[in-house]
C-alpha atoms as a PDB file:
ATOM      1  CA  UNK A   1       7.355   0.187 -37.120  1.00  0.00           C
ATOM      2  CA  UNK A   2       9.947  -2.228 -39.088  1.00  0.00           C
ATOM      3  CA  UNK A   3       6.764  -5.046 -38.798  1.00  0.00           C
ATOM      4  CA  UNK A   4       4.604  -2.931 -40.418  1.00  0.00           C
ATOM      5  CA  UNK A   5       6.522  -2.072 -42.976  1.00  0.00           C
ATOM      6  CA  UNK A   6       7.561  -5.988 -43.953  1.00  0.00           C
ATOM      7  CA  UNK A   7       4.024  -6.552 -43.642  1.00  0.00           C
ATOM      8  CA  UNK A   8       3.070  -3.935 -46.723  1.00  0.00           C
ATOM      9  CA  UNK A   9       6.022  -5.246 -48.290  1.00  0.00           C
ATOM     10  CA  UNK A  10       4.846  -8.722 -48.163  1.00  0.00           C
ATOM     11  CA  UNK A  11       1.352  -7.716 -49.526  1.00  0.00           C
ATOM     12  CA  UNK A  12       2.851  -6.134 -52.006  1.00  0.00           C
ATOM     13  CA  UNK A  13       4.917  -8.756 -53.515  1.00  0.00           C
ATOM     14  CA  UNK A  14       1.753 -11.171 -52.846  1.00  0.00           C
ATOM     15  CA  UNK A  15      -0.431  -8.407 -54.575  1.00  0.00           C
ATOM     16  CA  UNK A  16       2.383  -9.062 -57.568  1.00  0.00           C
ATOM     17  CA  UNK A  17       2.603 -12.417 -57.456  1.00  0.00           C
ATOM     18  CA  UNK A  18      -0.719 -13.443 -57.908  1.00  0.00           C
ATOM     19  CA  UNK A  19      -1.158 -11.087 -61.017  1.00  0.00           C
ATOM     20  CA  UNK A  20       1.884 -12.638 -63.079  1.00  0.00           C
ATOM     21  CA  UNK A  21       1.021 -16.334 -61.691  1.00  0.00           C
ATOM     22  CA  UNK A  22      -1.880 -15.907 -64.172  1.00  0.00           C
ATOM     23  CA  UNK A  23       0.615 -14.725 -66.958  1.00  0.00           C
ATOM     24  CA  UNK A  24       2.917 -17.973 -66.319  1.00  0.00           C
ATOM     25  CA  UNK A  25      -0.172 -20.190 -66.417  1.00  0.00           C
ATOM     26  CA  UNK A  26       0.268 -23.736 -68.006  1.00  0.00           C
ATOM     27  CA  UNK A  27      -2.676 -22.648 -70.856  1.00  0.00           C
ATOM     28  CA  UNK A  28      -4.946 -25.821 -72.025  1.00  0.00           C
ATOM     29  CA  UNK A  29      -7.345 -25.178 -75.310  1.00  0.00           C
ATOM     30  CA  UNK A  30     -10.754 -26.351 -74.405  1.00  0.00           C
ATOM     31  CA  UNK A  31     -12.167 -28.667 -77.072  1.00  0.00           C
ATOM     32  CA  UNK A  32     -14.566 -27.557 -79.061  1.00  0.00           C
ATOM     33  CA  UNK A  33     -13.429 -24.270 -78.460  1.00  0.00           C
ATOM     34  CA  UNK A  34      -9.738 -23.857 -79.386  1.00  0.00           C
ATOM     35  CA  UNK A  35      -9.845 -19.731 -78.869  1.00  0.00           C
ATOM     36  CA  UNK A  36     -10.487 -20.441 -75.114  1.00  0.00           C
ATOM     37  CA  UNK A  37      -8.204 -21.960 -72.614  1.00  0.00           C
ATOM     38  CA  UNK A  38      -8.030 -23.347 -69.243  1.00  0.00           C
ATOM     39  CA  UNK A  39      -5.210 -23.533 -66.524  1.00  0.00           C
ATOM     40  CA  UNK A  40      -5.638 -26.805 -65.514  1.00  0.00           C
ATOM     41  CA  UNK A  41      -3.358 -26.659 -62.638  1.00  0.00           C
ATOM     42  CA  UNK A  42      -5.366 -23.637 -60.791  1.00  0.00           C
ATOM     43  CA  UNK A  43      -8.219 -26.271 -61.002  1.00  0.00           C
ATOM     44  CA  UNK A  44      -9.932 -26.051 -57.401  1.00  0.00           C
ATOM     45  CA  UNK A  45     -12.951 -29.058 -57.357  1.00  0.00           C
ATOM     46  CA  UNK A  46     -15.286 -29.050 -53.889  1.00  0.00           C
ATOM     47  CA  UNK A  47     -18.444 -31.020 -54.306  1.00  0.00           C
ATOM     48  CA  UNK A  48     -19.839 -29.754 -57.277  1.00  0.00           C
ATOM     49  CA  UNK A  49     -18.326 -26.160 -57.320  1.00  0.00           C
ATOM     50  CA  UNK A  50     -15.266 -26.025 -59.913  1.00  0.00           C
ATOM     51  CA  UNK A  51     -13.083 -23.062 -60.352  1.00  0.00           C
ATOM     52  CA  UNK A  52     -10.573 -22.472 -62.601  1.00  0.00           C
ATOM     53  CA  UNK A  53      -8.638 -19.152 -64.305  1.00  0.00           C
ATOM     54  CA  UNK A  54      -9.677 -19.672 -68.040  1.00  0.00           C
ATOM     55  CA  UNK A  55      -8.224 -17.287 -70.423  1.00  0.00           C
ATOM     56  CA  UNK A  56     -10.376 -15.419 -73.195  1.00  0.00           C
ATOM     57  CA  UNK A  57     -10.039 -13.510 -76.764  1.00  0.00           C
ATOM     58  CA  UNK A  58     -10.639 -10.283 -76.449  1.00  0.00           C
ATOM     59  CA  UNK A  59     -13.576  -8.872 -74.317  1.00  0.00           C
ATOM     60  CA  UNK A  60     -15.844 -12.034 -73.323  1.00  0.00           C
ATOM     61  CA  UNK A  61     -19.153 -11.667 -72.590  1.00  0.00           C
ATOM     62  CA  UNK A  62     -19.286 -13.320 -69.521  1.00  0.00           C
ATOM     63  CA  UNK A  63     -17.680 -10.262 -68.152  1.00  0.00           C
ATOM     64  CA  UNK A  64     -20.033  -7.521 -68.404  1.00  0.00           C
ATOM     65  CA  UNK A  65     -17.495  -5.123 -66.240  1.00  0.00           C
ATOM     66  CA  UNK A  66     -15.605  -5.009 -69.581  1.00  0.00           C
ATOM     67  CA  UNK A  67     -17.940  -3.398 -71.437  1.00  0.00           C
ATOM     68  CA  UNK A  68     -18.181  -0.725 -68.952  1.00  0.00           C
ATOM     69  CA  UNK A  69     -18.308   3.099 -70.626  1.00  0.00           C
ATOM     70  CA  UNK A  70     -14.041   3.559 -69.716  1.00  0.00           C
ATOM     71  CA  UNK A  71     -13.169   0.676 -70.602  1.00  0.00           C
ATOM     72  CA  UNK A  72     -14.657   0.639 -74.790  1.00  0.00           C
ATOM     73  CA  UNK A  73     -11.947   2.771 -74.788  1.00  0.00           C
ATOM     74  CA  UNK A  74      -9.477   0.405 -73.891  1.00  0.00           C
ATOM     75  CA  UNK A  75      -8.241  -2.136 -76.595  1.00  0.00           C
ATOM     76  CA  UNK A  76      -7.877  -5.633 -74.828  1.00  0.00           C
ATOM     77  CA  UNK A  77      -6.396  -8.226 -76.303  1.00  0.00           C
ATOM     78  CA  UNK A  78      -7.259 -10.935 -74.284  1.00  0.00           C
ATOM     79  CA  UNK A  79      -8.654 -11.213 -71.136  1.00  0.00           C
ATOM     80  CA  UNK A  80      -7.825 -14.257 -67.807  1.00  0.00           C
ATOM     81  CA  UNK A  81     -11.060 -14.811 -65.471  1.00  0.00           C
ATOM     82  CA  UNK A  82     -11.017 -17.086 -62.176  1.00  0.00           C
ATOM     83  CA  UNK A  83     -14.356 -18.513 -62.759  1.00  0.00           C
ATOM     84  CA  UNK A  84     -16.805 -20.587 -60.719  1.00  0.00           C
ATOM     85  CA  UNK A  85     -18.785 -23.365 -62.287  1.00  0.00           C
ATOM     86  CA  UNK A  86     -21.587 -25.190 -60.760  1.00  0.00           C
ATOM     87  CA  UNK A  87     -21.244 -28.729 -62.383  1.00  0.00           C
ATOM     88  CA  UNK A  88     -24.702 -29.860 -60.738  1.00  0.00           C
ATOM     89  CA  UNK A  89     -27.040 -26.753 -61.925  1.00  0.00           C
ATOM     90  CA  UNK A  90     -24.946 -25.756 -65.388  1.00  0.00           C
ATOM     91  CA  UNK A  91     -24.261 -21.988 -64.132  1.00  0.00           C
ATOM     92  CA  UNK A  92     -21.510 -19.851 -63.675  1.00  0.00           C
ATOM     93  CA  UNK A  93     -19.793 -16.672 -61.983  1.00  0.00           C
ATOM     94  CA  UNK A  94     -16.805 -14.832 -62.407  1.00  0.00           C
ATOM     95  CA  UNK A  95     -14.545 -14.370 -59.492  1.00  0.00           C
ATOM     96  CA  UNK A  96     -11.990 -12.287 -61.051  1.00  0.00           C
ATOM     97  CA  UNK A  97     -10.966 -10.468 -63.944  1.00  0.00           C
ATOM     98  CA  UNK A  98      -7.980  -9.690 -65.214  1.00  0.00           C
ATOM     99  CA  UNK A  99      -7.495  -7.788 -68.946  1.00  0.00           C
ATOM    100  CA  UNK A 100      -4.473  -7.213 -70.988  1.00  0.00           C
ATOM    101  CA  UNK A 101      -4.025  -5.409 -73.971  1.00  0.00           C
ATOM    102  CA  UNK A 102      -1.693  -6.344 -77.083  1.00  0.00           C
ATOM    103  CA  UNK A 103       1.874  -5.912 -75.277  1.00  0.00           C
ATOM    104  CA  UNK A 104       0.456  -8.394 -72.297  1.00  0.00           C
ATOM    105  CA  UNK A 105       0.454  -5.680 -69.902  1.00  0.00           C
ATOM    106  CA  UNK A 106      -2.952  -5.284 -67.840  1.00  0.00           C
ATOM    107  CA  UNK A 107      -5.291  -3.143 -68.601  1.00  0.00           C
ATOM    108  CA  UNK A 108      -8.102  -3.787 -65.836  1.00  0.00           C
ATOM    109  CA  UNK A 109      -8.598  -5.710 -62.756  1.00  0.00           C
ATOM    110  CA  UNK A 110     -11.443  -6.549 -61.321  1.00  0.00           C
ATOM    111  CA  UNK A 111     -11.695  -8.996 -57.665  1.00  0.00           C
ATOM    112  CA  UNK A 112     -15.486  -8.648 -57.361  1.00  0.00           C
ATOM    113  CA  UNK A 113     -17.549 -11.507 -57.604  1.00  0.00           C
ATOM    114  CA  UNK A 114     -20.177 -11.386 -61.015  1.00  0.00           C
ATOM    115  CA  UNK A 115     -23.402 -12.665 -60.647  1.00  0.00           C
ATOM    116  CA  UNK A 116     -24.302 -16.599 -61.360  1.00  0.00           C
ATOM    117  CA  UNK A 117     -25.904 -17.213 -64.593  1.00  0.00           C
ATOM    118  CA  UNK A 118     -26.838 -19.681 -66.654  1.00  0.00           C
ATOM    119  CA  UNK A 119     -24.376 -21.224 -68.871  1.00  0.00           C
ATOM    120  CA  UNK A 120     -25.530 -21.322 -72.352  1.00  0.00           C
ATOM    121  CA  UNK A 121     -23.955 -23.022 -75.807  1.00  0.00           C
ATOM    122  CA  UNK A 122     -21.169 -21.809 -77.949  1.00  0.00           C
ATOM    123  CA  UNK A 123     -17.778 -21.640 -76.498  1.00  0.00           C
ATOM    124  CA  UNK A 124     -19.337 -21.222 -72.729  1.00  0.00           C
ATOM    125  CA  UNK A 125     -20.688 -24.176 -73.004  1.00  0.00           C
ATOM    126  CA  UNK A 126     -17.361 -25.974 -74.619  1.00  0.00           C
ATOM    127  CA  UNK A 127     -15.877 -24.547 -71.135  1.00  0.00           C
ATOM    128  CA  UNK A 128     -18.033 -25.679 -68.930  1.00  0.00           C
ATOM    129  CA  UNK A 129     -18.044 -29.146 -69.946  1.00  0.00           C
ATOM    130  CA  UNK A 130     -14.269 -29.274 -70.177  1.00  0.00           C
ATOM    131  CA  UNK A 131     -13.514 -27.654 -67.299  1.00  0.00           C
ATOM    132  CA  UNK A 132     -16.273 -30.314 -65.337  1.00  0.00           C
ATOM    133  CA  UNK A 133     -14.930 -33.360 -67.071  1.00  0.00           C
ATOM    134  CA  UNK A 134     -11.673 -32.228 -65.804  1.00  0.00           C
ATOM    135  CA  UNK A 135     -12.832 -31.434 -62.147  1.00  0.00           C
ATOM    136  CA  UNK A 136     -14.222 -35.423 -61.953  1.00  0.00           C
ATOM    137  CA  UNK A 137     -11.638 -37.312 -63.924  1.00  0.00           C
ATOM    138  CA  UNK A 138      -8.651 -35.198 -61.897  1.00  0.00           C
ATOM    139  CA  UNK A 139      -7.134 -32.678 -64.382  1.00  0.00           C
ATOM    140  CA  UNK A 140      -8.066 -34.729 -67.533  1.00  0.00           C
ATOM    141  CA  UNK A 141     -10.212 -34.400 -70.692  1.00  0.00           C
END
């Protein structure tokens, strides 16, 4: 009974941890784009596949879940997503979501994975390009 009981405690404070490791992040502004930034140390590179938590303005579009019916009624001030880029086919997903609102306290969560799309110009495509340059040079841009 005392095992299970330091197991859900673990969990819980792993459950915890992860959520503020994204709020003690060592936040990079991507060139090009200086509203969006990348945690260069949560940079995960396997063949071609690069993921990274890169951090937001507000409600970005490459997170449709945010503009669910709840949450429009939610102000969020900026939002953290663990997101997958294909550096060989220019596409992305979103692994994870994570909103806040003005305070820094979360809003939504979200651990399901978005679909791939393509990634297109504007400050996507600022991300992308940083966040592959970094994955081949080893952390750098």
């Amino acid at each position: 009974m005392k095992l299970r009981a330091f197991a859900f405690a673990a969990a819980t404070v792993s459950a915890c941890a992860c959520g503020s490791a994204v709020q003690a992040a060592a936040w990079t502004a991507v060139p090009g784009a200086p509203d969006v930034a990348i945690d260069l140390e949560s940079l995960h590179f396997d063949r071609m596949l690069a993921t990274v938590w890169v951090r937001w303005p507000g409600r970005p579009a490459i997170a449709p879940e945010l503009a669910a019916e709840g949450m429009r009624k939610v102000r969020v001030n900026r939002s953290a997503l663990r997101t997958q880029f294909d550096c060989g086919r220019r596409t992305m997903r979103t692994l994870a979501v994570h909103a806040y609102d003005g305070a820094g306290s979360p809003v939504f969560m979200s651990s399901i994975p978005g679909a791939v799309r393509p990634v297109g110009g504007g400050e996507l495509g600022w991300t992308y390009d940083a966040v592959c340059e970094a994955a081949r040079t080893g952390g750098r841009f």
